[in-house]
Protein backbone atom coordinates (compact mmCIF):
# COMPACT_ATOMS: atom_id res chain seq x y z
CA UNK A 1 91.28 155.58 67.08
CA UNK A 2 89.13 155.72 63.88
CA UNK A 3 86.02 154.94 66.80
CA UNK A 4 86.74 157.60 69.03
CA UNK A 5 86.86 159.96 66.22
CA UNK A 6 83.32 158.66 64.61
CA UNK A 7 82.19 159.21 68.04
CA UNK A 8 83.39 162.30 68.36
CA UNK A 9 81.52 163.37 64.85
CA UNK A 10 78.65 162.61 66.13
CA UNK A 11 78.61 165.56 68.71
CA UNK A 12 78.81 168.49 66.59
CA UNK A 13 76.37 167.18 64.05
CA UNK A 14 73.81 166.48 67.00
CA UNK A 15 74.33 170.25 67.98
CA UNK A 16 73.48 171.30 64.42
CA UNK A 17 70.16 168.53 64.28
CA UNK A 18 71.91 166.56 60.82
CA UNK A 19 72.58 163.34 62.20
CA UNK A 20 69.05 161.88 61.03
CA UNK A 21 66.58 163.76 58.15
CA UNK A 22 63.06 164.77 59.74
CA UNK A 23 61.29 162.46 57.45
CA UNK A 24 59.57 160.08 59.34
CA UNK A 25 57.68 161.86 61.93
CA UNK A 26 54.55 161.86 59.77
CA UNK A 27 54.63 158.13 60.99
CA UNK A 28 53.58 159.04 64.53
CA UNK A 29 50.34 157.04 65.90
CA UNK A 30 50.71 154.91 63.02
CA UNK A 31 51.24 151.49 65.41
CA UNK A 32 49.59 149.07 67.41
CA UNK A 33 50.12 147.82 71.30
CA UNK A 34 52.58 150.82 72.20
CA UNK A 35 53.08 150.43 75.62
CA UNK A 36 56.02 147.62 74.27
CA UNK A 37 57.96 150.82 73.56
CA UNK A 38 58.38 151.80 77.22
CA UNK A 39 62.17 151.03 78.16
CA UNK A 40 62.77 148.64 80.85
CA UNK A 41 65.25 148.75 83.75
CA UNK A 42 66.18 151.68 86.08
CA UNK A 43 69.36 150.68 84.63
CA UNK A 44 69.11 150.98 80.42
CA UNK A 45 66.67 153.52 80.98
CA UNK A 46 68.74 155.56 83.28
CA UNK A 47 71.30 155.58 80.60
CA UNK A 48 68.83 156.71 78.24
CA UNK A 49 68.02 153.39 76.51
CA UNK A 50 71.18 153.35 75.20
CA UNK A 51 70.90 149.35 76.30
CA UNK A 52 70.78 146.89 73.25
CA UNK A 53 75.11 146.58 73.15
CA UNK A 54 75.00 146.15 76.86
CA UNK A 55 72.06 143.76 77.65
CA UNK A 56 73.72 142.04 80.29
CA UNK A 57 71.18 141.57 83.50
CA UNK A 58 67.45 139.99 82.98
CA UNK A 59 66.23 143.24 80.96
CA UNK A 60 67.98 141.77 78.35
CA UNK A 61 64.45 139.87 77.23
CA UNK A 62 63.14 142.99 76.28
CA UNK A 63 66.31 145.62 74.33
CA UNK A 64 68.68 142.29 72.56
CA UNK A 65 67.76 138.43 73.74
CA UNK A 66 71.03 137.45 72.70
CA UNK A 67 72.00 139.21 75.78
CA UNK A 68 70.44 136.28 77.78
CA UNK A 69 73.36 134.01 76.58
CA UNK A 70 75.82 136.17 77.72
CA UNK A 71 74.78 136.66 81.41
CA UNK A 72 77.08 134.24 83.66
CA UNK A 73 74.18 133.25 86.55
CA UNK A 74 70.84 133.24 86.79
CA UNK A 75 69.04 136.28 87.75
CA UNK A 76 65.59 137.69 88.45
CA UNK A 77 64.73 141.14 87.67
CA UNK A 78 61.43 143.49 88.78
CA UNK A 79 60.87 147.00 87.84
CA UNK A 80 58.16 149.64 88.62
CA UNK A 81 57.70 152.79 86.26
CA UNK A 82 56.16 155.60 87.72
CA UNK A 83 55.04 156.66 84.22
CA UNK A 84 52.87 160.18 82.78
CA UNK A 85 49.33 160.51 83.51
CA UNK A 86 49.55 158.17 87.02
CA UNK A 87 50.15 154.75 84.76
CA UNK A 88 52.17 152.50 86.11
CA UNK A 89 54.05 150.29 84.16
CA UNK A 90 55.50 146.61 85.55
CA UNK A 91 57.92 144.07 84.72
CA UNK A 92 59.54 140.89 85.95
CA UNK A 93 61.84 139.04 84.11
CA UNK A 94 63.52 135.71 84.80
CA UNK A 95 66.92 134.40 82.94
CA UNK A 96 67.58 130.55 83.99
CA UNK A 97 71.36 129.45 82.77
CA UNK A 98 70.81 125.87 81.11
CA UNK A 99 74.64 125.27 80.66
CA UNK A 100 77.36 127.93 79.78
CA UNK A 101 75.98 128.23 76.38
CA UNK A 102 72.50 128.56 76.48
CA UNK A 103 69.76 130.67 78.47
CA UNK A 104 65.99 130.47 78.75
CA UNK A 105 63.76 133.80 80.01
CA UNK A 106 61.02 134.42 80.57
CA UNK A 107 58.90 138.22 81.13
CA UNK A 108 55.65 140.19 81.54
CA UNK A 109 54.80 143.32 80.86
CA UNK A 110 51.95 145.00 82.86
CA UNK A 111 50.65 148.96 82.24
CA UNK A 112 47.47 149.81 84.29
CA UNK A 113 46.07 152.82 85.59
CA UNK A 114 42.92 153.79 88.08
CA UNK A 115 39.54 152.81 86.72
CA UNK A 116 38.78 156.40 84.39
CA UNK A 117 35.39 158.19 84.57
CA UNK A 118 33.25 157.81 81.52
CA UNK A 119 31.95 161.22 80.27
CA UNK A 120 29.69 162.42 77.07
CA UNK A 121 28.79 165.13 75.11
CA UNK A 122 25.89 165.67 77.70
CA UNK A 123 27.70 164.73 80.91
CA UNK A 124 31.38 166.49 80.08
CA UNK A 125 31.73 166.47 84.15
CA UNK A 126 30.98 162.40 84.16
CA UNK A 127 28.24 159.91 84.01
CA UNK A 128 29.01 158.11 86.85
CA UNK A 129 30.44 155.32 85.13
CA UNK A 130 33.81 153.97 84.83
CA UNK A 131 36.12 151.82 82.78
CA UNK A 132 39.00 150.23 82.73
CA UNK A 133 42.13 150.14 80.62
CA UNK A 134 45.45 147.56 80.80
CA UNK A 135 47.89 146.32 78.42
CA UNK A 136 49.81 142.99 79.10
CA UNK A 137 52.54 140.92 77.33
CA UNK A 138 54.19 137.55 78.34
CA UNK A 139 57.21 136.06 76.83
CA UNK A 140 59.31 133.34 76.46
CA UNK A 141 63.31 133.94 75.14
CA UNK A 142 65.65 131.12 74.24
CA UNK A 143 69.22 132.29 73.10
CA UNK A 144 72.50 130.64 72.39
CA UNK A 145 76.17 131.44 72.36
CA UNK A 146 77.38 130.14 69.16
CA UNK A 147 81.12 131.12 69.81
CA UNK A 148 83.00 133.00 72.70
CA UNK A 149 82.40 136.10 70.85
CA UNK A 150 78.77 135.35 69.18
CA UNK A 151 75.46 134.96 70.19
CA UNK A 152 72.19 135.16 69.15
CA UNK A 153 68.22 134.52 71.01
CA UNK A 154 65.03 134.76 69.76
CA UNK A 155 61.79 135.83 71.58
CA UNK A 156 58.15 134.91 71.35
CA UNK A 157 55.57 137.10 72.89
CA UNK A 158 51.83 137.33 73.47
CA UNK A 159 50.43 140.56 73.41
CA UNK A 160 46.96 141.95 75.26
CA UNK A 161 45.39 145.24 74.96
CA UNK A 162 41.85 145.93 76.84
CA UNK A 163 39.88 148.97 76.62
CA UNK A 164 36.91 149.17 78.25
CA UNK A 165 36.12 145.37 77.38
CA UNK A 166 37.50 146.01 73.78
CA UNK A 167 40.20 143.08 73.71
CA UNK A 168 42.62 143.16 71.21
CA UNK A 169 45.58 140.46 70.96
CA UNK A 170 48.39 139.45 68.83
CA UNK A 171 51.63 137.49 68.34
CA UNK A 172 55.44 138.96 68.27
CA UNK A 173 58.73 138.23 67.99
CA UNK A 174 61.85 139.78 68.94
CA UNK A 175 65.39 138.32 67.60
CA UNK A 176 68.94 140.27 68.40
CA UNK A 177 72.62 139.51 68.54
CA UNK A 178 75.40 140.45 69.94
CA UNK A 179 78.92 140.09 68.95
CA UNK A 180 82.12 141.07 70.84
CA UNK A 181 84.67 142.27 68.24
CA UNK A 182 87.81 142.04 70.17
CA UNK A 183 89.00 145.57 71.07
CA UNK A 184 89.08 145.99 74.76
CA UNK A 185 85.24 145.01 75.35
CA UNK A 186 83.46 146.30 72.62
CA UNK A 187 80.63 144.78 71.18
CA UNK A 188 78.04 145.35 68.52
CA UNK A 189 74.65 144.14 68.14
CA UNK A 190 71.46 144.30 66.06
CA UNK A 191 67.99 143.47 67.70
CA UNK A 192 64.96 143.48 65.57
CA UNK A 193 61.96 143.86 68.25
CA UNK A 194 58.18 143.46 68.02
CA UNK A 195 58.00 142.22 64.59
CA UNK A 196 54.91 140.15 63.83
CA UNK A 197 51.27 140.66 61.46
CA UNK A 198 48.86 143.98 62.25
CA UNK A 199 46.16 144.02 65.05
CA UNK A 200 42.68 144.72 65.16
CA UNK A 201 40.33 145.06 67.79
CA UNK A 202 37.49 142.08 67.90
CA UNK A 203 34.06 142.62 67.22
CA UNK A 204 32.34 144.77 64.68
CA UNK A 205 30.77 148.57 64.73
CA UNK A 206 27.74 150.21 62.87
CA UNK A 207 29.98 152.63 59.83
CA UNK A 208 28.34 155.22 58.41
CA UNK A 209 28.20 155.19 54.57
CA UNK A 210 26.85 157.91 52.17
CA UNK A 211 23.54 157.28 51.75
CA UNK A 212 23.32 157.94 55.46
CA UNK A 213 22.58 154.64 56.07
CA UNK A 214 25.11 152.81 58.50
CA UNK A 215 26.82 149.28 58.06
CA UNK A 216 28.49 146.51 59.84
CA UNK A 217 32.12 146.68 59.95
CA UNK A 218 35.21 145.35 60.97
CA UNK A 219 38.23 148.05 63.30
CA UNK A 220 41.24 149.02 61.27
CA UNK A 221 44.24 146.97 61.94
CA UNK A 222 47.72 148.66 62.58
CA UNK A 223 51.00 147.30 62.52
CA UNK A 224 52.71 146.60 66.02
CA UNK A 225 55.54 148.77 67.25
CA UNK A 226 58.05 147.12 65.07
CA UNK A 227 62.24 148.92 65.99
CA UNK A 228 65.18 147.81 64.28
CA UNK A 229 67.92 148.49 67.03
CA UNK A 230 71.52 148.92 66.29
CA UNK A 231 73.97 149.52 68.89
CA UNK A 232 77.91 149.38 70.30
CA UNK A 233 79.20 149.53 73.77
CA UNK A 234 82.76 149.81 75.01
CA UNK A 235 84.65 150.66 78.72
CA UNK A 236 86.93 153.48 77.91
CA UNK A 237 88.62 153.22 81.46
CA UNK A 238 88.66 150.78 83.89
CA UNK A 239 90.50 150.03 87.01
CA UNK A 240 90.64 147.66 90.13
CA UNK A 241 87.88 150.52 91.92
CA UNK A 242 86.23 152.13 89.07
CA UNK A 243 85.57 152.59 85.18
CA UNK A 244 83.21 154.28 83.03
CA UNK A 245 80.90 152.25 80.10
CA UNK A 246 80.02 153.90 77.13
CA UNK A 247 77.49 153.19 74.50
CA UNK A 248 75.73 154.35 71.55
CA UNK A 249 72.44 152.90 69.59
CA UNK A 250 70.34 153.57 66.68
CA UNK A 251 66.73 153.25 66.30
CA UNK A 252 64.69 153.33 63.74
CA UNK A 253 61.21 152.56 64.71
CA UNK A 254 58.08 151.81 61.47
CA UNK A 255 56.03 154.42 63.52
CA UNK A 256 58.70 157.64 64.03
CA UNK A 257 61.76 159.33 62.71
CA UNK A 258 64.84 157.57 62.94
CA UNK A 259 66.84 158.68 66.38
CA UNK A 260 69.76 157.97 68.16
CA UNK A 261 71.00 157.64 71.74
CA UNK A 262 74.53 158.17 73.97
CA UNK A 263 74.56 156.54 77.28
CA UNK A 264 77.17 156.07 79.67
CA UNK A 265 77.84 154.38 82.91
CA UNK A 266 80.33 155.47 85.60
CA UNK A 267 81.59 152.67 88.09
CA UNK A 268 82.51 154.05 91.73
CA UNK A 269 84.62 152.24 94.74
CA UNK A 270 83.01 148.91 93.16
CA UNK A 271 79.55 149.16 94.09
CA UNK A 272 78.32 152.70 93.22
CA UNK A 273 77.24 153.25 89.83
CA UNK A 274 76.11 156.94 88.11
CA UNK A 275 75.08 157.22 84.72
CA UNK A 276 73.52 159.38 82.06
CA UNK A 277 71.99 159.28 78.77
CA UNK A 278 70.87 161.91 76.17
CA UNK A 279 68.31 161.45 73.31
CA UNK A 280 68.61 163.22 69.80
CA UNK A 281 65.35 163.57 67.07
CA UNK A 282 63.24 163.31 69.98
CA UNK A 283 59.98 164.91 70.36
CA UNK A 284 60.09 165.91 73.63
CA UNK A 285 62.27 163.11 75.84
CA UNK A 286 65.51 164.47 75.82
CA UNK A 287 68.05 162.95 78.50
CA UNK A 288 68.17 160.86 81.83
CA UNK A 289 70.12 160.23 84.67
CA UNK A 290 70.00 157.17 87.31
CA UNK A 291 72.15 155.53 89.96
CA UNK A 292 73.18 151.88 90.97
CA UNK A 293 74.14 150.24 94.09
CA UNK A 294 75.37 146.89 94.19
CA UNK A 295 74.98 144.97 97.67
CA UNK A 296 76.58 141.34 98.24
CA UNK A 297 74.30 138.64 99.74
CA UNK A 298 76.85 135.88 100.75
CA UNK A 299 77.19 134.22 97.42
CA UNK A 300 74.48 136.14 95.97
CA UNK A 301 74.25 139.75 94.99
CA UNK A 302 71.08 142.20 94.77
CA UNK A 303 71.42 144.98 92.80
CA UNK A 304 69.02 148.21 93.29
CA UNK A 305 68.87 150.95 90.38
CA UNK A 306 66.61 153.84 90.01
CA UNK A 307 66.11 156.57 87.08
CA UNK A 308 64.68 159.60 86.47
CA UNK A 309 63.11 160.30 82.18
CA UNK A 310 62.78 163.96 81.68
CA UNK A 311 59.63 164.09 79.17
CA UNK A 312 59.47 168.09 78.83
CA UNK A 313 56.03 169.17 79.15
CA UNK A 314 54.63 165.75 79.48
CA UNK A 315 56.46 164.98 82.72
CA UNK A 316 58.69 162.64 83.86
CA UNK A 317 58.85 159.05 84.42
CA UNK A 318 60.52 157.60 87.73
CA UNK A 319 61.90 153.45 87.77
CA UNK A 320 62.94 151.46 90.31
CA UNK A 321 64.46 147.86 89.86
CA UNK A 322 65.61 145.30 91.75
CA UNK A 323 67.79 142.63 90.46
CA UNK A 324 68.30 139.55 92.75
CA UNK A 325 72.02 137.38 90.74
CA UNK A 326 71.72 133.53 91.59
C-alpha cells in the first residue's frame, strides 16, 4: 500500500513540474560520444525508457547488465531507429546462458547518416565536397546471479566517434543490479552507465592567442555521457490471458537536469502486448507508445516490437526490433 500511494504522489507533483528542481539544465552539451544516450529496443523505448527494473530480453546490455543474469535462454536481439535528421541508429545484441547463474553478452552500437555536403562562408550552397560522420561502440557484458533474488553484471565498452576523418575513441564501463524484493514481482535496481575518463579528439589545431599570432594545440576533452539510473518495476494484475507491467526510473545524467520516467506494459490474449510511457523535465521528448507481438517457432519464440518517440518540434523517432529466444 505505502507503494501505490508514493506512486500515486508522484502524479500531481508532475502536473505542477516539482518532482525535480530545474538546476541542471545549464549542463546541456557538456558530454562526450552522445549517441550512447539513444534508448534501445522497440520495447524499453516504447515504454518510454522506463527499462532499467525490467531488463529482461538482450537490451539488457545497454539500460542494467545485471539483467543478463536474469534472462532464462539465450537470445539475440536487432533493432533499427529511424532517428531525427535521417540518422539511423543500429544495434545487435547477443546474451549466451553459461549455466543458470551466469550470462555473457555481447553488443554494437552503430549511428550513420548519408555522406553531408561540405559548405563555406563562400560556397553557403556547397563546395562539392562531402564528408562523412559515424559513431560506433562494441561491448562485452559478464553478469552473475549471486542469489535467487540478486544479481549484478558489469560491462566493458569501446567507444568510436569519426567526423570527417577526426577519430576520437575511448573506454567505458557500465555496472547495474537488480534485486527482486519479494512483493508480487517487484524489483529494484541501480545501473551506473557510461562511466569512464574524458575524450578528446586526436591530432592538434593552429589556436589563436593574443598577440595574433596562432599556436599548436591540443581539442578540449569532455566527459562521456555518464547516467546514474534508478528504477522499480512491478505487475499490478495478471492473469492466465493478460496483465499489465508497471515501472518507474530515475535518471540523473552529468550532462542534464535530473528527470524521471512512468512506463507501462499491457499483456493481451498472451501474445499481444501495448504499452506507453511518459517523460517529465524533458526538453522536448515527452511520451511514447509501441506494440509487441510474440510468435512461437516450435521450441523457439521470435518476438517483433515497434515504437513510436514523439520529439516535439524535432520529430519523431520510429524502432523496430526483432528478438529471436533460443
Amino acid at each position: 500500500m505505502a507503494f501505490a500511494a508514493g506512486w500515486l504522489l508522484l502524479f500531481p507533483l508532475s502536473g505542477m513540474g516539482q518532482i525535480f528542481s530545474i538546476l541542471g539544465g545549464e549542463r546541456v552539451g557538456t558530454s562526450s560520444a552522445t549517441f550512447l544516450k539513444i534508448g534501445i529496443g522497440a520495447r524499453a523505448e516504447g515504454m518510454g525508457g522506463a527499462f532499467t527494473a525490467v531488463a529482461d530480453d538482450p537490451s539488457c546490455l545497454y539500460w542494467n547488465p545485471a539483467g543478463a543474469a536474469q534472462l532464462k535462454n539465450s537470445a539475440v536481439m536487432v533493432n533499427h531507429n529511424e532517428w531525427p535528421a535521417d540518422i539511423k541508429h543500429e544495434y545487435i545484441g547477443v546474451v549466451y546462458k553459461l549455466n543458470r547463474n551466469q550470462a555473457l553478452g555481447w553488443s554494437a552500437i552503430a549511428l550513420h547518416m548519408d555522406d553531408m555536403e561540405e559548405t563555406t562562408e563562400y560556397f553557403p550552397a556547397g563546395t562539392g565536397n562531402y564528408f562523412t560522420f559515424g559513431d560506433m561502440a562494441l561491448a562485452l557484458t559478464w553478469a552473475m546471479k549471486m542469489t535467487v533474488n540478486f544479481s549484478y553484471g558489469v560491462t566493458g565498452r569501446y567507444v568510436r566517434e569519426d567526423l570527417a576523418g577526426q577519430v576520437m575513441d575511448g573506454y567505458m564501463v557500465d555496472l547495474g543490479t537488480y534485486y527482486k524484493t519479494g512483493f508480487r514481482d517487484m524489483t529494484f535496481t541501480v545501473a551506473l552507465c557510461n562511466f569512464g575518463p574524458n575524450m578528446r579528439p586526436g591530432g592538434t589545431y593552429m589556436k589563436p592567442i593574443e598577440s595574433g599570432e596562432e599556436i599548436e594545440a591540443q581539442y578540449q576533452a569532455f566527459p562521456p555521457p555518464t547516467i546514474f539510473r534508478l528504477g522499480s518495476a512491478v505487475t499490478v494484475f495478471k492473469n492466465r490471458m493478460s496483465s499489465m507491467l508497471v515501472s518507474l526510473q530515475l535518471n540523473h545524467p552529468v550532462d542534464n537536469a535530473e528527470n524521471i520516467i512512468i512506463g507501462g506494459e499491457a499483456r493481451v490474449l498472451k501474445l499481444l502486448f501495448l504499452r506507453g510511457g511518459y517523460k517529465i523535465n524533458y526538453d522536448e521528448e515527452k511520451f511514447a507508445y509501441g506494440w509487441g507481438l510474440d510468435i512461437p517457432l516450435n521450441k523457439y519464440i521470435l518476438k517483433l516490437d515497434y515504437s513510436y518517440s514523439d520529439f516535439g518540434v524535432l520529430g519523431e523517432a520510429q524502432r523496430f526490433t526483432f528478438t529471436f529466444w533460443l
